[in-house]
Protein backbone atom coordinates (compact mmCIF):
# COMPACT_ATOMS: atom_id res chain seq x y z
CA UNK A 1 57.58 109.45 99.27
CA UNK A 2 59.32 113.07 99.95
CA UNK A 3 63.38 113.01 100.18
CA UNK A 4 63.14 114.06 103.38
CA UNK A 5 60.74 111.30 104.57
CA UNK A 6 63.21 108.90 102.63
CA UNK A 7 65.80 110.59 104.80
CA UNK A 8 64.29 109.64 108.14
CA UNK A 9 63.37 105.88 107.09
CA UNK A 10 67.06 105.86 106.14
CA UNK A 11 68.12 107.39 109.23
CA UNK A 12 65.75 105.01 111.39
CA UNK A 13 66.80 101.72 109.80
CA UNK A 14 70.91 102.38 110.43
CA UNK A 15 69.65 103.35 114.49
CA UNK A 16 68.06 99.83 114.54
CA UNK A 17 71.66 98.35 112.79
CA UNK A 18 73.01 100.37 115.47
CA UNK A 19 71.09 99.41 118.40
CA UNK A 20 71.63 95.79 117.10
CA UNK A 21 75.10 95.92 117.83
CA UNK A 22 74.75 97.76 121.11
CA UNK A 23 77.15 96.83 124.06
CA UNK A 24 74.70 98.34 127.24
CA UNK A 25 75.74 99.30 130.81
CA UNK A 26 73.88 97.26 134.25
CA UNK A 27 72.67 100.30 135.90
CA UNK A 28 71.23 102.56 133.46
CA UNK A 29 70.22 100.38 130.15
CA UNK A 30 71.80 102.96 127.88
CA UNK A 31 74.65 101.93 125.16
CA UNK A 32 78.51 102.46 126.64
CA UNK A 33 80.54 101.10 123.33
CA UNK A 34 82.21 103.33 120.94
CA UNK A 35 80.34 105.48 118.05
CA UNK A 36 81.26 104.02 115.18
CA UNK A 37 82.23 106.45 111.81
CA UNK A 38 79.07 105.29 110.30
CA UNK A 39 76.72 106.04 113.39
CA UNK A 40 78.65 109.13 113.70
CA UNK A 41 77.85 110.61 110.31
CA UNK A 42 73.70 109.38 110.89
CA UNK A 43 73.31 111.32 113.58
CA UNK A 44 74.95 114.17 112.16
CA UNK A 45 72.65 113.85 109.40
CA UNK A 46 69.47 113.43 111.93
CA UNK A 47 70.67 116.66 113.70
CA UNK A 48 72.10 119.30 110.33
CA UNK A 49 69.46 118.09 107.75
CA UNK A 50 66.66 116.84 109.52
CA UNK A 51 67.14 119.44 112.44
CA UNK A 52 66.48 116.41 115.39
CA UNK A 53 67.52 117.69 118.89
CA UNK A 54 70.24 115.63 120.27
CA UNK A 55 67.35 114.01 122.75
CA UNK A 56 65.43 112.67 119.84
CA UNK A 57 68.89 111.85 118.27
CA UNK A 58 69.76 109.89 121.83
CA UNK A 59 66.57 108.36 121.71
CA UNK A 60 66.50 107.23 117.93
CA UNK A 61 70.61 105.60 118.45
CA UNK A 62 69.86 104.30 121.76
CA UNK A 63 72.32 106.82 123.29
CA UNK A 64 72.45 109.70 126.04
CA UNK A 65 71.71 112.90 124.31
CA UNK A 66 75.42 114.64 125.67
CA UNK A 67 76.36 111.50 123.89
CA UNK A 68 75.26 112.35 120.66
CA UNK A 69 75.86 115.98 121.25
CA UNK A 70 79.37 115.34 121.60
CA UNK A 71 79.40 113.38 118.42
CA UNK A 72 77.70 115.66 116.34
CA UNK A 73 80.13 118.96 117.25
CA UNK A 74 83.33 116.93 116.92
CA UNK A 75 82.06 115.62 113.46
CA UNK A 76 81.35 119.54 112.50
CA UNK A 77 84.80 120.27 113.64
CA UNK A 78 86.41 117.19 111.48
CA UNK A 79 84.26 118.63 108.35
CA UNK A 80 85.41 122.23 109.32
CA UNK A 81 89.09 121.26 109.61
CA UNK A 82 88.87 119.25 106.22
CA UNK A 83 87.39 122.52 104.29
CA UNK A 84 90.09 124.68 105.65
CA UNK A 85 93.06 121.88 104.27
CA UNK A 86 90.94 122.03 100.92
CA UNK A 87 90.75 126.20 100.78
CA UNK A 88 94.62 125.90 101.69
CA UNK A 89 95.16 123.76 98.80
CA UNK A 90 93.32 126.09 96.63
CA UNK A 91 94.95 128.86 97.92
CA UNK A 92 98.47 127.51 97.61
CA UNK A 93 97.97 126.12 93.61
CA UNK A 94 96.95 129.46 92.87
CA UNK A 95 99.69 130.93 94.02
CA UNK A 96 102.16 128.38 93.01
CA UNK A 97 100.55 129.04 89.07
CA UNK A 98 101.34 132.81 89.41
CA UNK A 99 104.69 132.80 90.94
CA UNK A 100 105.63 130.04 87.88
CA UNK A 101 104.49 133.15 85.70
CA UNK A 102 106.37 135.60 87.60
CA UNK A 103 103.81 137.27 88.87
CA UNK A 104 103.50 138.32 92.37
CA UNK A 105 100.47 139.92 93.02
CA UNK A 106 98.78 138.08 94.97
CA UNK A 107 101.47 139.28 97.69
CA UNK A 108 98.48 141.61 98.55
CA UNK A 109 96.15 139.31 99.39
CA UNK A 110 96.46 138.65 103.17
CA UNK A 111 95.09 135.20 102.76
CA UNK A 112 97.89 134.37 101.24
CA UNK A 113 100.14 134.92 104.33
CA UNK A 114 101.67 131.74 105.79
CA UNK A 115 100.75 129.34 103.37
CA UNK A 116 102.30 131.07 100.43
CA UNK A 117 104.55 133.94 101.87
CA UNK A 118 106.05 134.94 104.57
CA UNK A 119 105.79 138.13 105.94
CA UNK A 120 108.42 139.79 108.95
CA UNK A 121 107.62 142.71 110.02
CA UNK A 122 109.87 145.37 112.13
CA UNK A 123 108.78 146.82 115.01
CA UNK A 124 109.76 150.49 116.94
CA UNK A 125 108.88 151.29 120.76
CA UNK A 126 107.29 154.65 120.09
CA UNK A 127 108.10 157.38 122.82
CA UNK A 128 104.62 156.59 124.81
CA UNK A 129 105.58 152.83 125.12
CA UNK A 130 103.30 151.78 121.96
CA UNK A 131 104.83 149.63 119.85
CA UNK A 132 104.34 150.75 116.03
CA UNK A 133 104.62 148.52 112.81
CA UNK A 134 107.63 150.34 110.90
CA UNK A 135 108.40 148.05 107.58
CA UNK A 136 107.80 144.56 106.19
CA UNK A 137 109.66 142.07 104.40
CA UNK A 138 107.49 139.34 102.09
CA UNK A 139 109.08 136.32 100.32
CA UNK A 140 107.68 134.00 98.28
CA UNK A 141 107.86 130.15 99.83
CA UNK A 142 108.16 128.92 96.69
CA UNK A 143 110.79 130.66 94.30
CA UNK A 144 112.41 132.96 97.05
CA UNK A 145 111.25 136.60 95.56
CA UNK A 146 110.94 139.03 97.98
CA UNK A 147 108.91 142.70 98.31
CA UNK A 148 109.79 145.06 101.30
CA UNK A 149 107.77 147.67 102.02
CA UNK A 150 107.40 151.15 104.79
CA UNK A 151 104.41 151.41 106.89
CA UNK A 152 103.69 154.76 107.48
């Protein structure tokens, strides 16, 4: 049997677990409890691996399909925010390892900006109203070191 027809069986059995503990509504026959976490990462599954619409999704989990739509986008926005808490981890070790050595750097690096320096910038009303960017001041979050700079 293919992984991806081990997938489905997989993905089938856990919407009959699912269905089995299924609290329905009178009128329409459709399930009204909460999605649980583990129903919640199936039919993400069924929908970014397999590539099921959310009606087959609805229909598989015994759900509405704006149901299961819902469920899928806020999952991809919990797995988004958790990858962008692990790059800011990355990002602020590596900077943490170079300031230790005294080297700043990495000030240069805009991704750096607000989760390992901090950058203030003064500002000048030019003589048309514009406002132009005249200097910077970086400092390091973690020892205090700081870098000015002219924009010109």
């Amino acid at each position: 049997m293919l992984m991806k027809d081990r997938l489905i069986k997989r993905i089938e059995d856990q919407a009959k677990i699912f269905k089995s503990r299924a609290v329905k509504g009178l009128e329409d026959g459709k399930r009204h409890d909460l999605v649980q976490r583990d129903e919640r990462k199936s039919m993400w599954t069924a929908h970014n691996r397999l590539g099921w619409s959310f009606p087959k999704i609805g229909s598989a989990f015994d759900r509405d399909w704006r149901t299961a739509k819902k469920v899928v986008e806020s999952h991809n926005a919990k797995l988004d925010q958790r990858r962008r808490r692990n790059l800011i981890k990355v990002l602020r070790d590596e900077a943490y390892s170079k300031c230790g050595k005294d080297d700043h750097s990495w000030f240069d690096d805009s991704r750096f900006e607000g989760i390992a320096y901090r950058c203030e910038r003064s500002y000048e009303v030019g003589y048309f109203g514009n406002v132009e960017t005249r200097g910077f001041v970086k400092t390091c979050l973690f020892c205090g070191y700081s870098q000015s700079g002219i924009v010109i």
